[in-house]
N, C-alpha and C. Protein backbone atom coordinates (compact mmCIF):
# COMPACT_ATOMS: atom_id res chain seq x y z
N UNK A 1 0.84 -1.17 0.00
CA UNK A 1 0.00 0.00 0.00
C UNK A 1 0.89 1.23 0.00
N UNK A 2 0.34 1.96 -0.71
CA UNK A 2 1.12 3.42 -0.98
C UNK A 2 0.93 4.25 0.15
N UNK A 3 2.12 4.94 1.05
CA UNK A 3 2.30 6.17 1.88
C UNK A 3 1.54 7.32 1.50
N UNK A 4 0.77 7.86 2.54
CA UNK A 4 -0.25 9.12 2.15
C UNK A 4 0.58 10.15 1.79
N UNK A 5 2.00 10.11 2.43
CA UNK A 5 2.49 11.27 2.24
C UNK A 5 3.95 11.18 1.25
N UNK A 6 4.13 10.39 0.57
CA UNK A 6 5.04 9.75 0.32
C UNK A 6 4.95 10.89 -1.83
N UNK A 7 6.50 11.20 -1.70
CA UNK A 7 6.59 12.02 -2.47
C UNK A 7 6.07 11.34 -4.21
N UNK A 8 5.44 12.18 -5.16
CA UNK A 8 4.73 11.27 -6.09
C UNK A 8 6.27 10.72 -7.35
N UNK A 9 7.47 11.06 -6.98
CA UNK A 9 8.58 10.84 -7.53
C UNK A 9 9.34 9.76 -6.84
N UNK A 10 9.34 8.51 -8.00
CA UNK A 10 10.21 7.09 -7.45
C UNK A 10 11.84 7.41 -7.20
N UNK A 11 11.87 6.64 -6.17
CA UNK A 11 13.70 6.88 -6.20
C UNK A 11 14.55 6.25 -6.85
N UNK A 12 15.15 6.71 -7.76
CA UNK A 12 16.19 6.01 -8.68
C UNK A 12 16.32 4.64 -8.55
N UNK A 13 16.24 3.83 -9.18
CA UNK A 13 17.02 2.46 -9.09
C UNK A 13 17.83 2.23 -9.17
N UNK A 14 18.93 1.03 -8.95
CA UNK A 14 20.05 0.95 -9.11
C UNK A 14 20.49 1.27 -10.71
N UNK A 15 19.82 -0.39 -11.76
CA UNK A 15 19.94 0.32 -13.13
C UNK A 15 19.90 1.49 -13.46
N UNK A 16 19.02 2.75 -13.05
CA UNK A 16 18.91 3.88 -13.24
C UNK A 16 19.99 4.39 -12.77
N UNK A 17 20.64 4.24 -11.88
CA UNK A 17 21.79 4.92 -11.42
C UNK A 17 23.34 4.40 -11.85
N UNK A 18 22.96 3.32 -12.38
CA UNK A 18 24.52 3.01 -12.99
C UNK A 18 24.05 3.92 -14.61
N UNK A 19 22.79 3.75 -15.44
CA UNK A 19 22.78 4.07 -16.62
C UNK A 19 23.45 5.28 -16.61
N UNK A 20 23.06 6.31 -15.57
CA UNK A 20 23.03 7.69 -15.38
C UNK A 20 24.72 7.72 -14.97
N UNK A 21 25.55 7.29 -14.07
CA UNK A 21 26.75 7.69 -14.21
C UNK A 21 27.48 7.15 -15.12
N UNK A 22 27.41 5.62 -16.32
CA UNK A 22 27.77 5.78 -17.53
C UNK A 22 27.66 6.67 -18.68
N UNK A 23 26.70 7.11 -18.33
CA UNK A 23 26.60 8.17 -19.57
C UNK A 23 26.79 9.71 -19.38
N UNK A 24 27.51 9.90 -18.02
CA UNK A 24 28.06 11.50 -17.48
C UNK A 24 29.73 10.46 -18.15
N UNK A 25 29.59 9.32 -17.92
CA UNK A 25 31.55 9.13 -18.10
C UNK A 25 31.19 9.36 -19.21
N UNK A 26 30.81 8.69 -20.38
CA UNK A 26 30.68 9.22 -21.58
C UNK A 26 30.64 10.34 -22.40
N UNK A 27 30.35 10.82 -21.69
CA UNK A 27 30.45 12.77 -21.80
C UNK A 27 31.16 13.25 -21.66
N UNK A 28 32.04 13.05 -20.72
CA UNK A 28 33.16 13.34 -20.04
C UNK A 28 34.30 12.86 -21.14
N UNK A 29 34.45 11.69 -21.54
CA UNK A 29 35.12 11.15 -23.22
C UNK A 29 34.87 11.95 -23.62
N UNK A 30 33.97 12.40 -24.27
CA UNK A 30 32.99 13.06 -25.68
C UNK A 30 33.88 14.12 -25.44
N UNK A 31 33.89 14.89 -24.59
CA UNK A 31 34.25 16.38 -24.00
C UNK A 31 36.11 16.10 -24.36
N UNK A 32 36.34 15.33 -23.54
CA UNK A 32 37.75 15.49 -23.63
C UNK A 32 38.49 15.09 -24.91
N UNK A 33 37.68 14.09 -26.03
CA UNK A 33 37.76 13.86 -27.60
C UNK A 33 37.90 14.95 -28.23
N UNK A 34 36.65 15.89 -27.41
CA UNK A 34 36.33 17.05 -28.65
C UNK A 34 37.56 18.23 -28.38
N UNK A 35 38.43 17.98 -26.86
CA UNK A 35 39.49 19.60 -26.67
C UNK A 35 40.15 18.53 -27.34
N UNK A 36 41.11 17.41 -27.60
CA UNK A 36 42.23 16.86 -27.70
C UNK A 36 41.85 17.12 -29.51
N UNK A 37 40.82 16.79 -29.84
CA UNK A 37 40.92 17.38 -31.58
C UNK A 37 40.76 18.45 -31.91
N UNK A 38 40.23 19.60 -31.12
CA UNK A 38 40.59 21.14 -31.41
C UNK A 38 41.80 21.27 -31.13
N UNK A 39 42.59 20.84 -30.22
CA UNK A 39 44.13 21.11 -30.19
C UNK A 39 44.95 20.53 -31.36
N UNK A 40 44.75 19.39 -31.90
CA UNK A 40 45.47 18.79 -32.87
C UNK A 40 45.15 20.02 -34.15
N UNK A 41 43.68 20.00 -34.36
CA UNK A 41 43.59 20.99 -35.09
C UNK A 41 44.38 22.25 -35.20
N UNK A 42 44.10 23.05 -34.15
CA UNK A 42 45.42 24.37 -34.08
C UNK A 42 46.48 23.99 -33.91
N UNK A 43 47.27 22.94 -33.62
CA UNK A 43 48.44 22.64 -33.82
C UNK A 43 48.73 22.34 -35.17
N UNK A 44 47.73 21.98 -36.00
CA UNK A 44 47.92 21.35 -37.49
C UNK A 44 47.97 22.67 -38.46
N UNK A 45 46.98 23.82 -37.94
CA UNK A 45 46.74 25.21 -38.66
C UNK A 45 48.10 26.15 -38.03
N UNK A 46 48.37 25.78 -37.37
CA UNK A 46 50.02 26.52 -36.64
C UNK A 46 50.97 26.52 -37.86
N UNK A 47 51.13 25.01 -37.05
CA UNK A 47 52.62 24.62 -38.13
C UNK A 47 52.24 22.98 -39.06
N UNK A 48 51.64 23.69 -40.26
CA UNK A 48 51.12 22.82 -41.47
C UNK A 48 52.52 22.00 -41.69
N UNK A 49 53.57 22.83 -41.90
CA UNK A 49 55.10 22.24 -42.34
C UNK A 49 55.67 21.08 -41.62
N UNK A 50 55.37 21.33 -40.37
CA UNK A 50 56.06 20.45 -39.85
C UNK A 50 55.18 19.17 -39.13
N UNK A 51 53.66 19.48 -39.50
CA UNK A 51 52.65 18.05 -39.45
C UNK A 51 53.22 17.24 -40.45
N UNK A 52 53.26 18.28 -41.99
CA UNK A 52 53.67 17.01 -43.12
C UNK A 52 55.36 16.65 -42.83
N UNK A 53 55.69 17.05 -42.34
CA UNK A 53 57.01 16.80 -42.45
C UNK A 53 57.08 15.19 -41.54
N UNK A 54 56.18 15.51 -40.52
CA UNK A 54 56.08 14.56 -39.08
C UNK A 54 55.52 13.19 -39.82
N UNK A 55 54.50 13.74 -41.12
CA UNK A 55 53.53 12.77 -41.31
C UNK A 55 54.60 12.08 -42.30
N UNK A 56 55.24 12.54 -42.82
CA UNK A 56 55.98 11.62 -44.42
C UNK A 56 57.44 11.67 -44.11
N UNK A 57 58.10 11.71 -42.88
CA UNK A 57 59.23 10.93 -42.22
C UNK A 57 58.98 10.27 -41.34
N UNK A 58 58.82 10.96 -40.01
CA UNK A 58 58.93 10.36 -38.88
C UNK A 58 57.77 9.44 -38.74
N UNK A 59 56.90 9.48 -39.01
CA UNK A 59 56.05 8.54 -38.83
C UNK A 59 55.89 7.51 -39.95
N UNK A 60 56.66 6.34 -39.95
CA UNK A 60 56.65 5.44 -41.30
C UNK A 60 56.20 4.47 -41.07
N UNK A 61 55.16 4.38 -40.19
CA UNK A 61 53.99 3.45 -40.02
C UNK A 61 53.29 2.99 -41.15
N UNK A 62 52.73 4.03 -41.98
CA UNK A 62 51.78 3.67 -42.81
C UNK A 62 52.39 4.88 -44.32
């Protein structure tokens, strides 16, 4: 039986509460993806010369 006074908002569940702090970490990725490729970016619009230079010596991976 339901509490007369009992607030009309359920309290989180566990599932609900793991969904909810996976997807703040996820954001938290997202966020830190999106500064680490604006930096590559202005580092790439800086010095264009020495990305290609980096890209077609030093790096002879691929």
């Amino acid at each position: 039986m339901a509490e007369p006074n009992a607030p009309d908002e359920q309290q989180e569940t566990l599932a609900e509460h793991v969904a909810h702090d996976v997807f703040s970490s996820e954001k938290r990725e997202d966020i830190w993806a999106l500064i680490i490729a604006g930096a590559i970016f202005l580092v790439s619009v800086a010095f264009p010369a020495q990305i290609h230079a980096f890209f077609s010596s030093v790096l002879v991976l691929f």
